[in-house]
C-alpha atoms as a PDB file:
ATOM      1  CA  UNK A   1       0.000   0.000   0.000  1.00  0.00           C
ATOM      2  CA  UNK A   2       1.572   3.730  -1.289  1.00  0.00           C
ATOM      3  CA  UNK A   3       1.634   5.914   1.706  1.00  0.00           C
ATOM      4  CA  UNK A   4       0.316  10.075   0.940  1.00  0.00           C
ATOM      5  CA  UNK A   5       3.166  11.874   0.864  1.00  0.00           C
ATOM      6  CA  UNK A   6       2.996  14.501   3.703  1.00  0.00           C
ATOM      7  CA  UNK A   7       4.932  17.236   2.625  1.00  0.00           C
ATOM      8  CA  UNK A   8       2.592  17.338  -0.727  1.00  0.00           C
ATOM      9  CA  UNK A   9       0.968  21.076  -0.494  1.00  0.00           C
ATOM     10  CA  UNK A  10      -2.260  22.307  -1.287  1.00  0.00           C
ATOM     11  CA  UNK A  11      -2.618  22.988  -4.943  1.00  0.00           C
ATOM     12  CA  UNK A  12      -5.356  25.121  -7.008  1.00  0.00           C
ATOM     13  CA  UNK A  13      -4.553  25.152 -10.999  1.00  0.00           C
ATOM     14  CA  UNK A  14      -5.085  23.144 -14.233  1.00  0.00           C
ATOM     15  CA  UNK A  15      -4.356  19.890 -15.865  1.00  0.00           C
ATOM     16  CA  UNK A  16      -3.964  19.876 -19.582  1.00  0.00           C
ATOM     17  CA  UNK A  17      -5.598  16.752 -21.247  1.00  0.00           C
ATOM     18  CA  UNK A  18      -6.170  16.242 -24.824  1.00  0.00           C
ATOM     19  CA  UNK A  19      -7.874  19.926 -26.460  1.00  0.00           C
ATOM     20  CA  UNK A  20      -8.830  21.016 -23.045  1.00  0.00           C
ATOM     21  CA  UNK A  21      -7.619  21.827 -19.109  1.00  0.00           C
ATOM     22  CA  UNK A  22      -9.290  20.836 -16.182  1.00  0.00           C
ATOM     23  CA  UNK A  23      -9.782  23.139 -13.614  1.00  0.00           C
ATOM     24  CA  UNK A  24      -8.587  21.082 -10.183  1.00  0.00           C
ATOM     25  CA  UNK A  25      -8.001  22.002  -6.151  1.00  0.00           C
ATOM     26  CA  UNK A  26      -5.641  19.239  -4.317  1.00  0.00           C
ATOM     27  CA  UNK A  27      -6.044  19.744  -0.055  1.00  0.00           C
ATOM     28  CA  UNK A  28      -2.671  17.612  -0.165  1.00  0.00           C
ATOM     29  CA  UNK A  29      -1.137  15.960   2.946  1.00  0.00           C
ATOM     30  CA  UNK A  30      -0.857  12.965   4.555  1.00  0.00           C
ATOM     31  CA  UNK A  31      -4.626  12.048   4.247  1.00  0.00           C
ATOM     32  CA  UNK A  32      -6.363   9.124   2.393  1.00  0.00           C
ATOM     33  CA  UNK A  33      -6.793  10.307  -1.252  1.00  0.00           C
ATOM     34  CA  UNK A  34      -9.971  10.763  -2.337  1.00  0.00           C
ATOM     35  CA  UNK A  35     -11.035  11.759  -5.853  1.00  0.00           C
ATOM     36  CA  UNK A  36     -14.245  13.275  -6.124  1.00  0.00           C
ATOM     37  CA  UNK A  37     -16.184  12.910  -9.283  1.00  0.00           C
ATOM     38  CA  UNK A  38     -18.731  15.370 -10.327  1.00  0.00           C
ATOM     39  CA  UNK A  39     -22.809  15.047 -11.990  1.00  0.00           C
ATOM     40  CA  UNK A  40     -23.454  15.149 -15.400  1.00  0.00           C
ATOM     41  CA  UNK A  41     -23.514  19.047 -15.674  1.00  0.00           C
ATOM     42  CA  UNK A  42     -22.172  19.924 -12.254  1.00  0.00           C
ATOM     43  CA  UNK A  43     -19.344  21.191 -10.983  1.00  0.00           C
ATOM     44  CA  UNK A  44     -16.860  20.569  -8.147  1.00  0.00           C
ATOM     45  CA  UNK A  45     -18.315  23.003  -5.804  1.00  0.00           C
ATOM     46  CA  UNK A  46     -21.308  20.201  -4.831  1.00  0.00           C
ATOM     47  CA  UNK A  47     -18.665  18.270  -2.882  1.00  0.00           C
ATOM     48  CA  UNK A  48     -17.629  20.835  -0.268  1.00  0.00           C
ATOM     49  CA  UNK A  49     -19.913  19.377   2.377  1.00  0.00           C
ATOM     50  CA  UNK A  50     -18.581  16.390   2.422  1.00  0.00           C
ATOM     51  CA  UNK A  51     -15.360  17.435   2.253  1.00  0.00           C
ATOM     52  CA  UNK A  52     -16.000  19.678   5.225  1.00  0.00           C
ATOM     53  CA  UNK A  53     -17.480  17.020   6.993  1.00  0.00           C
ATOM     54  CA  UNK A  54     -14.361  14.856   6.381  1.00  0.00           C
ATOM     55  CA  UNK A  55     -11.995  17.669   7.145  1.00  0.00           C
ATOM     56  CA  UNK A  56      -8.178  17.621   7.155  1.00  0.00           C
ATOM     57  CA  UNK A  57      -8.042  13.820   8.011  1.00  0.00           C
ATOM     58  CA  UNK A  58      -8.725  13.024   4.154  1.00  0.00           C
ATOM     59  CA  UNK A  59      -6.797  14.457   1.063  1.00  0.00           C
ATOM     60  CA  UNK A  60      -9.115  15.896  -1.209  1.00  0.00           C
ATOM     61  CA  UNK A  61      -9.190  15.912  -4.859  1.00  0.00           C
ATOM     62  CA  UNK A  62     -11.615  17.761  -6.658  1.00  0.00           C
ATOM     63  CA  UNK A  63     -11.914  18.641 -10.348  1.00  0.00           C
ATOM     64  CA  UNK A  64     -14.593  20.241 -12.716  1.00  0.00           C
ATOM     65  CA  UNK A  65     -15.181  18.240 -16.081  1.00  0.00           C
ATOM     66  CA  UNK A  66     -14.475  19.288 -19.345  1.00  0.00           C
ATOM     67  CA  UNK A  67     -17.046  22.540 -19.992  1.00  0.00           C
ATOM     68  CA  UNK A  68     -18.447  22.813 -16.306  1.00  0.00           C
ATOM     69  CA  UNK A  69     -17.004  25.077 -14.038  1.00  0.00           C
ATOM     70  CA  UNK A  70     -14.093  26.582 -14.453  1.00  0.00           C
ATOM     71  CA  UNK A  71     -12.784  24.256 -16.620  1.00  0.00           C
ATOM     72  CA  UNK A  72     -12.118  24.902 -20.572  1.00  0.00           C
ATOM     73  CA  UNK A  73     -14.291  23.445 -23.473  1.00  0.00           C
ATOM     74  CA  UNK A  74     -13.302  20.506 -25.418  1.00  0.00           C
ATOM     75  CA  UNK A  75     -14.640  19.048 -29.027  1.00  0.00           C
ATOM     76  CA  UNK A  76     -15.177  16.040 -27.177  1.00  0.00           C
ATOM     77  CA  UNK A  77     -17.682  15.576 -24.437  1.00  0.00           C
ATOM     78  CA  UNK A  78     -18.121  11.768 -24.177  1.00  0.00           C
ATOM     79  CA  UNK A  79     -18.068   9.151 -21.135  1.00  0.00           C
ATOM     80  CA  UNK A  80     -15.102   7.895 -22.664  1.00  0.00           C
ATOM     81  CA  UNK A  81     -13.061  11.186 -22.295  1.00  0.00           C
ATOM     82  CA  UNK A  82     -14.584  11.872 -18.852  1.00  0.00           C
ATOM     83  CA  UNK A  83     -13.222   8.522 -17.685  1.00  0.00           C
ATOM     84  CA  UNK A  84      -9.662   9.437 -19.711  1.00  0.00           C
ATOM     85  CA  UNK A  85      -9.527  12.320 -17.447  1.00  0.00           C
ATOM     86  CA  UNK A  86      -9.782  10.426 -14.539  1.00  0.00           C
ATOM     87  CA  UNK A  87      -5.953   8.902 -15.586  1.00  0.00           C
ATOM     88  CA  UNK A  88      -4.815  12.776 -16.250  1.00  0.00           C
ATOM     89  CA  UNK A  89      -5.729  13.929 -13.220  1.00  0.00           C
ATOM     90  CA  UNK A  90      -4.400  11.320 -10.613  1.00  0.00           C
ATOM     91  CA  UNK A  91      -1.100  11.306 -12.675  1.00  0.00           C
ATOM     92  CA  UNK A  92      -0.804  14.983 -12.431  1.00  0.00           C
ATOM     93  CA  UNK A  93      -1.181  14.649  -8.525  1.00  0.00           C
ATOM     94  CA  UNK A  94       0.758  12.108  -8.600  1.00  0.00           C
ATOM     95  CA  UNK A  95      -1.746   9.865  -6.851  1.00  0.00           C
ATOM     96  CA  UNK A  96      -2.383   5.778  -6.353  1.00  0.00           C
ATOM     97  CA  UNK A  97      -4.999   3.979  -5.272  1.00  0.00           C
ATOM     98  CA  UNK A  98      -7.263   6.689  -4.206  1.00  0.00           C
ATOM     99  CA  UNK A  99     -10.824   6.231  -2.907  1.00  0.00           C
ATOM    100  CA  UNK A 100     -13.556   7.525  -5.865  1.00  0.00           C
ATOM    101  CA  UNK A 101     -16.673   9.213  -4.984  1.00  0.00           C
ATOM    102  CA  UNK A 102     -18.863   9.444  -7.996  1.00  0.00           C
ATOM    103  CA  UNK A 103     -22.179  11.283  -7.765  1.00  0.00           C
ATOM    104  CA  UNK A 104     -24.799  10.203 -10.781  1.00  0.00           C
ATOM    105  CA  UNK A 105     -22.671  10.380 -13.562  1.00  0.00           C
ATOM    106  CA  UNK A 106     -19.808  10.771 -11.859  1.00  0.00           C
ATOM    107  CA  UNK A 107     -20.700   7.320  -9.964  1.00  0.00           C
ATOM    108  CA  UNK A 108     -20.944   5.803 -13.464  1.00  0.00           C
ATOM    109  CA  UNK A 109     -17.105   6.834 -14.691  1.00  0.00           C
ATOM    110  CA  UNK A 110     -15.786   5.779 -11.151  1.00  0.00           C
ATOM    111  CA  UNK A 111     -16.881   2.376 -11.332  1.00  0.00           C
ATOM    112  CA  UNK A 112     -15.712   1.986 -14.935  1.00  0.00           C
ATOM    113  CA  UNK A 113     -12.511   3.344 -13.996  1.00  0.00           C
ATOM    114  CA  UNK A 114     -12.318   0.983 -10.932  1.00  0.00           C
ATOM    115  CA  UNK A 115     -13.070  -2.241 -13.166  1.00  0.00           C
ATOM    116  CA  UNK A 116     -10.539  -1.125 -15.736  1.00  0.00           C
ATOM    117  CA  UNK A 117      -8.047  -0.445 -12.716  1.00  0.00           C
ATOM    118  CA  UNK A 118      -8.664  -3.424 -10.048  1.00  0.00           C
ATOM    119  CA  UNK A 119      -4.983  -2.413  -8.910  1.00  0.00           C
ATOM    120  CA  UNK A 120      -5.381   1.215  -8.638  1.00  0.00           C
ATOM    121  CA  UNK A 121      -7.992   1.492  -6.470  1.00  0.00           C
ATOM    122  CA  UNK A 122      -9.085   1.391  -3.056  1.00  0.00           C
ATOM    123  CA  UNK A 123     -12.932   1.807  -3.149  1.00  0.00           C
ATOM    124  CA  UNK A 124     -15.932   3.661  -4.498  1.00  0.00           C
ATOM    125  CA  UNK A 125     -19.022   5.437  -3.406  1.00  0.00           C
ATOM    126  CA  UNK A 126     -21.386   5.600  -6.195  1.00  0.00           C
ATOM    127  CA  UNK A 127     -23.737   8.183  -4.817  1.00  0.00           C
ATOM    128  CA  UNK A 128     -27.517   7.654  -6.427  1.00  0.00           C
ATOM    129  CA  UNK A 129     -25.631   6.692  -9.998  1.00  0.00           C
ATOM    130  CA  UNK A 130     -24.180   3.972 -11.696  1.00  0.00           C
ATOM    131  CA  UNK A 131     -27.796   1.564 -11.168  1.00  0.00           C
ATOM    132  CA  UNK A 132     -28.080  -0.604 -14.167  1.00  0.00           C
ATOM    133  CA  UNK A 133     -30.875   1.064 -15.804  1.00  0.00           C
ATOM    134  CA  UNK A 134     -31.511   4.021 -18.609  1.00  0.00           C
ATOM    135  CA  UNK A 135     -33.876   5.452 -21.122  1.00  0.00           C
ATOM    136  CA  UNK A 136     -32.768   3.961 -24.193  1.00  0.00           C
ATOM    137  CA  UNK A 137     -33.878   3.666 -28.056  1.00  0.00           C
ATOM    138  CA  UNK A 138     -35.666   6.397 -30.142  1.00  0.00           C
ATOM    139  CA  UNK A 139     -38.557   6.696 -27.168  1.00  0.00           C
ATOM    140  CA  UNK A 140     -36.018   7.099 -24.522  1.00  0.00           C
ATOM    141  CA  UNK A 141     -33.280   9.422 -26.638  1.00  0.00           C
ATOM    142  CA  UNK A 142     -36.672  11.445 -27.992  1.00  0.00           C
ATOM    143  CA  UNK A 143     -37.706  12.277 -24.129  1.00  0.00           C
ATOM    144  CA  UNK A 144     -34.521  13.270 -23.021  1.00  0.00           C
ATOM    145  CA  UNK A 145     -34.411  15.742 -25.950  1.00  0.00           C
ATOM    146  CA  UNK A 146     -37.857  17.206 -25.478  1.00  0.00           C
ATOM    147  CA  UNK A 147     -36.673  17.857 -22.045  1.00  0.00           C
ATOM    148  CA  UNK A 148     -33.946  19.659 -22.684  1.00  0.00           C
ATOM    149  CA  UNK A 149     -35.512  21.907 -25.877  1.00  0.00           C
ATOM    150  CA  UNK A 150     -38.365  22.943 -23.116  1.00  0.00           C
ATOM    151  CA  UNK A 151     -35.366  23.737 -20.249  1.00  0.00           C
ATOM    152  CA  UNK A 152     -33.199  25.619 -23.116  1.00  0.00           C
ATOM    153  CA  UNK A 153     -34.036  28.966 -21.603  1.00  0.00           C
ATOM    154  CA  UNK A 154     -32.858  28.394 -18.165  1.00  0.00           C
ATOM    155  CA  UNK A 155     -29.383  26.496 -18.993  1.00  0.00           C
ATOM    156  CA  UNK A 156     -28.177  29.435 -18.772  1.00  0.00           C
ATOM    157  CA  UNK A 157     -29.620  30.919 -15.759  1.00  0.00           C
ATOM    158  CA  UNK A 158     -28.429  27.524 -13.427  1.00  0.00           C
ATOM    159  CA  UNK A 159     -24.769  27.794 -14.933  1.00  0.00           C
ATOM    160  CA  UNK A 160     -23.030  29.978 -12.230  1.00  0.00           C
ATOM    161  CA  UNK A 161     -24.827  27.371  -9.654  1.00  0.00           C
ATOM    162  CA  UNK A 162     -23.137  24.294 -11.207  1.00  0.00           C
ATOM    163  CA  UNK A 163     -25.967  22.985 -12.264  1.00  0.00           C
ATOM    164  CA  UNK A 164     -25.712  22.809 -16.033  1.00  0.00           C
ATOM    165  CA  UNK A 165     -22.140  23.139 -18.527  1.00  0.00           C
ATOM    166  CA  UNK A 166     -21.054  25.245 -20.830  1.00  0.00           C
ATOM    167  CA  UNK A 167     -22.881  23.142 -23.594  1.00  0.00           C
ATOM    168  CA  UNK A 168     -25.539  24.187 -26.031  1.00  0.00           C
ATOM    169  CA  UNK A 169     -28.842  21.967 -25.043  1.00  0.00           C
ATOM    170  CA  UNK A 170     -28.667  19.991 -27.901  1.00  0.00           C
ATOM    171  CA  UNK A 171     -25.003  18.580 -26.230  1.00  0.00           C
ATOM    172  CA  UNK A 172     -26.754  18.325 -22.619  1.00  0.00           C
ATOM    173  CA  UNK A 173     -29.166  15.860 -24.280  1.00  0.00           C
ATOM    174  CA  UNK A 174     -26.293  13.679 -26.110  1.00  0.00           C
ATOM    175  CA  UNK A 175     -24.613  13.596 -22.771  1.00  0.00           C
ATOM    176  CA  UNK A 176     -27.641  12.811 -21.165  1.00  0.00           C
ATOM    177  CA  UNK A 177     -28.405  10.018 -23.648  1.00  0.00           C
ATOM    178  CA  UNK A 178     -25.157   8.772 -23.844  1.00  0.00           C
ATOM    179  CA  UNK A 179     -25.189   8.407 -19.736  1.00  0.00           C
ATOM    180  CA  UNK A 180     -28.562   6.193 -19.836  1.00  0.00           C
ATOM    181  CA  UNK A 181     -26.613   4.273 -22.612  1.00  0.00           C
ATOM    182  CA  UNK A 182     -23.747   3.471 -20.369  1.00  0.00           C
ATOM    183  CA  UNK A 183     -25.875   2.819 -17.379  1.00  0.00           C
ATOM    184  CA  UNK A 184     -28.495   0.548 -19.298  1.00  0.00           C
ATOM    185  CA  UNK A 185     -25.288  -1.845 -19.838  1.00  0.00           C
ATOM    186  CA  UNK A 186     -23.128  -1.529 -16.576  1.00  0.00           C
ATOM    187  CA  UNK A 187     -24.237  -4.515 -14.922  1.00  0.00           C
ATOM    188  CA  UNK A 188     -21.204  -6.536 -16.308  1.00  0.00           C
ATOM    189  CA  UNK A 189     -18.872  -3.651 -15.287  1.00  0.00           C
ATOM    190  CA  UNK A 190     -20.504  -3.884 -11.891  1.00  0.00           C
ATOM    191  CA  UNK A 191     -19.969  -8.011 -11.757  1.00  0.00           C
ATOM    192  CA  UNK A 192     -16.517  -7.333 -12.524  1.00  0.00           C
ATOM    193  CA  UNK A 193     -15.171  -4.616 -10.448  1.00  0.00           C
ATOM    194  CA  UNK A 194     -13.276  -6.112  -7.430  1.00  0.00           C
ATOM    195  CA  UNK A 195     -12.829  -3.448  -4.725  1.00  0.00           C
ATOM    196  CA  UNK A 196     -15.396  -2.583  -2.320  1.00  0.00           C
ATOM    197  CA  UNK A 197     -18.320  -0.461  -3.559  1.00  0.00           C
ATOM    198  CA  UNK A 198     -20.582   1.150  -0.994  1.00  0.00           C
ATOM    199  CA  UNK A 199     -24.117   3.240  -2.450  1.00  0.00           C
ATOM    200  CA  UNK A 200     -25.629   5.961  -0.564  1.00  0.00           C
ATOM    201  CA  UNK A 201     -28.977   6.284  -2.206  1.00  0.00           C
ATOM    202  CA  UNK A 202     -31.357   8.371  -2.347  1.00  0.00           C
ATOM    203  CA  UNK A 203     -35.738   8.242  -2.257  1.00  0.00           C
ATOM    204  CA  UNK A 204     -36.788  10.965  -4.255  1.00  0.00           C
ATOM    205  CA  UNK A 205     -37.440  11.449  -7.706  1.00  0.00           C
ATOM    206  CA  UNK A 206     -34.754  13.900 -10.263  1.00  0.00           C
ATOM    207  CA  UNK A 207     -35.500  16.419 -12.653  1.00  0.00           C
ATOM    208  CA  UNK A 208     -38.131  14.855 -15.644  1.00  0.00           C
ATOM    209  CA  UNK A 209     -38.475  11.786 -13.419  1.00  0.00           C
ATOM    210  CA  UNK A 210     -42.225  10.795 -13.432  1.00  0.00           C
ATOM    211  CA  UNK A 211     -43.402  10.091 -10.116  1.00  0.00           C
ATOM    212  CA  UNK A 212     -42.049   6.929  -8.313  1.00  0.00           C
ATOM    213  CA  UNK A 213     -39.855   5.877 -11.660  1.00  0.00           C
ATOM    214  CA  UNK A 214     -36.575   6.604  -9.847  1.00  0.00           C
ATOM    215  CA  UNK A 215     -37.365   4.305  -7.074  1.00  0.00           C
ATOM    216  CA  UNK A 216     -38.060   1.732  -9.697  1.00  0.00           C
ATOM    217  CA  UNK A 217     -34.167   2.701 -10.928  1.00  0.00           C
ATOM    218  CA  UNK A 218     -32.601   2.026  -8.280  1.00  0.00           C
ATOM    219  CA  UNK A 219     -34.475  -1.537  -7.709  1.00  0.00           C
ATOM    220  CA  UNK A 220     -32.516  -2.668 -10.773  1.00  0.00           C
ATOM    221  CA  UNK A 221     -29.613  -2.853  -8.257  1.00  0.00           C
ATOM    222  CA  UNK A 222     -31.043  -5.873  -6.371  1.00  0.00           C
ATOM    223  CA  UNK A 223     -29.520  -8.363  -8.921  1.00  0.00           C
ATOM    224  CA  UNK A 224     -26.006  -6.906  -8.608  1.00  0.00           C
ATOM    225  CA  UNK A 225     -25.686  -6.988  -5.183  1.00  0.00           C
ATOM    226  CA  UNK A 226     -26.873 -10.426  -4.711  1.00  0.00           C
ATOM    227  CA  UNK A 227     -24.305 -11.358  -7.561  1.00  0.00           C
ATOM    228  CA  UNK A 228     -21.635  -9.215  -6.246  1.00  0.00           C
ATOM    229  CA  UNK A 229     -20.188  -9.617  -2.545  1.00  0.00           C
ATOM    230  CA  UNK A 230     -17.757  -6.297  -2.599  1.00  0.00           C
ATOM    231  CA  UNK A 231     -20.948  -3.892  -3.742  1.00  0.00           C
ATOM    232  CA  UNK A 232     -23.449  -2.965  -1.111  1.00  0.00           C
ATOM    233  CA  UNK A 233     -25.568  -0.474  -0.096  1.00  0.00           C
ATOM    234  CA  UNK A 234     -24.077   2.044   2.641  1.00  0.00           C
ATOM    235  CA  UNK A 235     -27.415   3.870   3.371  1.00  0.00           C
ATOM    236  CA  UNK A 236     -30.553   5.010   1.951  1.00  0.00           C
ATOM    237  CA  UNK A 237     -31.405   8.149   2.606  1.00  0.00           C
ATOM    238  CA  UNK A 238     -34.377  10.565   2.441  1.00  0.00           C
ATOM    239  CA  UNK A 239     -33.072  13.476  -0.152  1.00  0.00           C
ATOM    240  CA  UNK A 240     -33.881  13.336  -3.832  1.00  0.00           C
ATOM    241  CA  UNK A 241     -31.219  13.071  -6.694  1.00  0.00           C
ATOM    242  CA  UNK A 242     -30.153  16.490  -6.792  1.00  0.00           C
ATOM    243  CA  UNK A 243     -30.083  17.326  -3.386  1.00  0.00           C
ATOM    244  CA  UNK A 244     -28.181  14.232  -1.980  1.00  0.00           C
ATOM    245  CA  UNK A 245     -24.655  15.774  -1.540  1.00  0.00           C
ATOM    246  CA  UNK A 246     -26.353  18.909   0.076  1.00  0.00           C
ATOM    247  CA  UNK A 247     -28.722  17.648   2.525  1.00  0.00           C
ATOM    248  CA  UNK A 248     -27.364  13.889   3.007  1.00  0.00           C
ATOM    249  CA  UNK A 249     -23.709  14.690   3.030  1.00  0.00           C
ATOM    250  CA  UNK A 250     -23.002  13.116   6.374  1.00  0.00           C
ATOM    251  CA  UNK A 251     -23.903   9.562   4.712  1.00  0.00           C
ATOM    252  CA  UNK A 252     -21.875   9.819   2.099  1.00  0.00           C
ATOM    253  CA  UNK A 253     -18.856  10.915   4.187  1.00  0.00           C
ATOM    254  CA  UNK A 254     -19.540   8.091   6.600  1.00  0.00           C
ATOM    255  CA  UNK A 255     -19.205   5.259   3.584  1.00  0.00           C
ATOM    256  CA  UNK A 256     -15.951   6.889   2.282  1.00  0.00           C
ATOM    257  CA  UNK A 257     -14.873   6.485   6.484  1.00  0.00           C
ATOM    258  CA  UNK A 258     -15.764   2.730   6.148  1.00  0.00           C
ATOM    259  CA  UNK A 259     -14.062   2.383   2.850  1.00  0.00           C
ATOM    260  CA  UNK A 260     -10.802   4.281   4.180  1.00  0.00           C
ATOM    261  CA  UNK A 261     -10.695   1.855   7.189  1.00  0.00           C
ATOM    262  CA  UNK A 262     -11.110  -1.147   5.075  1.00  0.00           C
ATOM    263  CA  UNK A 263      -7.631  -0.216   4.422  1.00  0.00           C
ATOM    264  CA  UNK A 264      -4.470  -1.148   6.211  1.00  0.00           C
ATOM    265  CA  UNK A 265      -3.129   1.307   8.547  1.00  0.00           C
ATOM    266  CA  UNK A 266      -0.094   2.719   7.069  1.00  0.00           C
ATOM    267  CA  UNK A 267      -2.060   3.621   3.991  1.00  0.00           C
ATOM    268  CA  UNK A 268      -4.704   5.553   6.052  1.00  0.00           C
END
């Protein structure tokens, strides 16, 4: 197990990858790494409770994706890039086997980073994302794209509170579809990955979620955790999708806590 390093510093600044740099903060010291990864459209700012609530014990790694935040626009906006980025950052911190926290999409990359990586990793929490479900075919890509034509107006308006990219809405609804592509077939990645995997999830229903469908989402978990002995779930809690970091941010720090004592002391 790679001990932190404890004279690393606290770090604010960039990391070039491919036609773009990522806008990144690094709390440094002797901590636990954790990398934090963000929602589809959101920025790094939605982790600072838990990160408070951690505190100086952990070393905190947080990053905006390409286009949200602060971070620069890129010709290419796919999962594949966003898990890509995942490698740039940790090698510009110079970090190994961190613990990922993934919220909704963000959830999604970490686990396919962890599968891809069984010797890089130490754990993930997969907060209310990465369930093996999505709105797929011409219905389900033809829905998400309504949505987003009748919430056009307001992308803008939600920007400076990390709540949607610096994308036109027409690229919103490709992410968006390309996210309920990747989650629709991540049961294998689930079956695979081989560190532990705690969920925190949520009850409530997400943005142009009809009523009770998200609870029927996350039931598509069941098989995976009965197939699966390193995944299970850390807590359910009582927020909805969105606000799950804000108003349940004590659960999700206490399954990173269980996932940083799972390791061996030296390494904590």
């Amino acid at each position: 197990m790679t001990t932190a390093d404890p004279t690393t510093p606290a770090w604010t600044g960039t990391v070039p990858v491919d036609d773009t740099a990522l806008a990144a903060a690094d709390t440094g010291g002797p901590g636990h790494p954790v990398l934090y990864l963000n929602g589809a459209y959101a920025g790094r700012r939605h982790w600072r409770h838990v990160t408070g609530e951690l505190g100086t014990g952990y070393r905190h790694i947080t990053y905006d994706e390409r286009a949200r935040g602060r971070s620069a626009t890129s010709a290419d906006y796919s999962f594949e890039a966003c898990v890509r980025d995942v490698d740039a950052v940790l090698e510009a911190r110079g970090v190994e086997r961190p613990i990922l926290a993934g919220w909704s999409y963000g959830a999604a990359i970490a686990v396919h980073w962890a599968e891809r990586n069984p010797d890089r990793v130490a754990g993930v929490v997969c907060v209310d994302g990465a369930i093996p479900y999505g709105l797929t075919g011409e219905e389900g890509r033809e829905r998400i794209r309504g949505l987003f034509r009748r919430i056009r107006p307001l992308l803008p308006l939600v920007r400076p509170l990390g709540l949607a990219a610096r994308m036109t809405a027409d690229e919103h609804a490709e992410v968006n579809i390309e996210i309920n592509e990747v989650n629709a077939a991540i049961a294998p990645v689930l079956d695979r990955v081989a560190c532990p995997v705690r969920y925190v999830l949520a009850t409530g229903d997400n943005l142009g979620a009809e009523e009770g469908e998200m609870e029927q989402v996350r039931a598509a978990l069941d098989p995976v955790l009965d197939r699966n002995p390193n995944i299970e779930v850390g807590a359910k809690v009582l927020s909805n999708h969105s606000h799950i970091l804000r108003k349940d941010f004590r659960a999700v720090a206490d399954a990173i806590r269980e996932l940083a004592a799972l390791q061996s002391p030296e390494g904590i």
